[in-house]
Protein backbone atom coordinates (compact mmCIF):
# COMPACT_ATOMS: atom_id res chain seq x y z
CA UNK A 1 238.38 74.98 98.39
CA UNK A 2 235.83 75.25 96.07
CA UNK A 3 232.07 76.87 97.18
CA UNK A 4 229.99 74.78 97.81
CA UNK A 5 227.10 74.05 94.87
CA UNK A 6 223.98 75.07 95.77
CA UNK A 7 221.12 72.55 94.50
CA UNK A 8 219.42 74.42 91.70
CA UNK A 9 216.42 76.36 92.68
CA UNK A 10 212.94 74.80 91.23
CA UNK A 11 210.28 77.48 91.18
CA UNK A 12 207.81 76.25 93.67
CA UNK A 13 205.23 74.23 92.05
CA UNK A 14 201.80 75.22 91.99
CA UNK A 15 198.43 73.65 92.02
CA UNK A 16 196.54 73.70 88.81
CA UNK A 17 193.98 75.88 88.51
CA UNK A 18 190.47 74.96 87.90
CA UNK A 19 188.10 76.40 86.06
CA UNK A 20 185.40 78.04 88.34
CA UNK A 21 182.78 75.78 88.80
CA UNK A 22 179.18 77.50 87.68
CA UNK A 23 176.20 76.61 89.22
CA UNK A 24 174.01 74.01 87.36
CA UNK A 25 171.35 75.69 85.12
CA UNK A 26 168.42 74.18 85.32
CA UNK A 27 166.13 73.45 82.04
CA UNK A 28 163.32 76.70 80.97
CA UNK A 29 159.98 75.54 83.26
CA UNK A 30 157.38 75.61 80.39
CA UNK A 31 153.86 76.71 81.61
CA UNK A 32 151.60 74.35 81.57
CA UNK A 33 149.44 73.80 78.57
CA UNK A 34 145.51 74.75 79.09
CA UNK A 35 143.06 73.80 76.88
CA UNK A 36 141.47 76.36 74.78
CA UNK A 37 138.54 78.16 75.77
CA UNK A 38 135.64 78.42 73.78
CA UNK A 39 132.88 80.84 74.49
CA UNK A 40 130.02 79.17 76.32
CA UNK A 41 126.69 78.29 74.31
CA UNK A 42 124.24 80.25 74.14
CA UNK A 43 120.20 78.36 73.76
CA UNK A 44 118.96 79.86 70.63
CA UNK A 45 116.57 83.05 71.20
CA UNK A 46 112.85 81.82 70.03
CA UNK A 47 110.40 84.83 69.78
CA UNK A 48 107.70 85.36 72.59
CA UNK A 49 104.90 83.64 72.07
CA UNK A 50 102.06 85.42 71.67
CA UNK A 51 98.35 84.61 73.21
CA UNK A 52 96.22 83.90 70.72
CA UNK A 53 94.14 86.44 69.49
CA UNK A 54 90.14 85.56 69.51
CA UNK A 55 88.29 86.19 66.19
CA UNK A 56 86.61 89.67 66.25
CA UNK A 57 83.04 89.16 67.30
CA UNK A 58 80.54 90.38 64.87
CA UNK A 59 79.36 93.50 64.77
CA UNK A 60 75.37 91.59 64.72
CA UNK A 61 76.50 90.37 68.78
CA UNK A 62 77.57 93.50 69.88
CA UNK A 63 75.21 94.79 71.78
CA UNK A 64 74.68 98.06 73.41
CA UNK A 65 74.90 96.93 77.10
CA UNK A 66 78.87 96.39 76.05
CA UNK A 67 79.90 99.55 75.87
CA UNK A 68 80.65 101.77 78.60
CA UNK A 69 81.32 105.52 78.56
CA UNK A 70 84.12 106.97 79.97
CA UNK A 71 85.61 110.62 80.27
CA UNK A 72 89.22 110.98 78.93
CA UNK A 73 91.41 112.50 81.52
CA UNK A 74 93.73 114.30 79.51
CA UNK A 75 90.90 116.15 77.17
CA UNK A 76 87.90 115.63 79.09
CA UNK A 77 86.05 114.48 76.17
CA UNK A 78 83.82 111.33 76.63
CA UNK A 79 84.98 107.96 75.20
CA UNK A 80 83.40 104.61 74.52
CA UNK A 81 85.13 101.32 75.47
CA UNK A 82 83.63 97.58 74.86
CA UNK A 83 83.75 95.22 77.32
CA UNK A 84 83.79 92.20 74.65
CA UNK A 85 86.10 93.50 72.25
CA UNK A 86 88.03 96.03 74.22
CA UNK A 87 87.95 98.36 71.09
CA UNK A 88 87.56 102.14 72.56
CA UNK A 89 86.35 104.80 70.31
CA UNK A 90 85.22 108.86 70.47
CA UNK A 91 81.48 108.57 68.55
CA UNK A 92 78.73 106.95 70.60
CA UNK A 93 78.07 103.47 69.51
């Protein structure tokens, strides 16, 4: 009696493999886009105005009853201011 055949033996069959599955990448995230800034404007700088200056009074109206005599406190010398004109000086008027 012959043996008895054994059915070939099929190497057991395997699933096929997948590639690994990678997560989805999401898309760069730009920042947003701000406008530019510009330095803020400045109002233009006008000069100060200045009072206006009265005309000097002649030296005909000056009379003597405007000046006043004063002691200087640094020197102690006498000085001589006019009420009018507001000029000071050191000689008697």
């Amino acid at each position: 009696m012959e043996p008895p055949v054994e059915p070939p033996v099929e190497p057991p069959v395997e699933p096929p493999v997948e590639p690994p599955v990678e997560p989805p990448v999401a898309p760069p995230v730009e920042p947003p886009v701000e406008p530019p800034v510009e330095p803020p404007v400045e109002p233009p700088v006008e000069p100060p105005v200045e009072p206006p200056v009265a005309p000097p009074i002649p030296p005909s109206q000056v009379t003597q009853e405007d000046w006043a005599k004063h002691i200087d406190p640094v020197s102690g010398d006498p000085y001589w201011e006019n009420s009018r004109t507001n000029q000071t000086q050191w000689e008697v008027p």
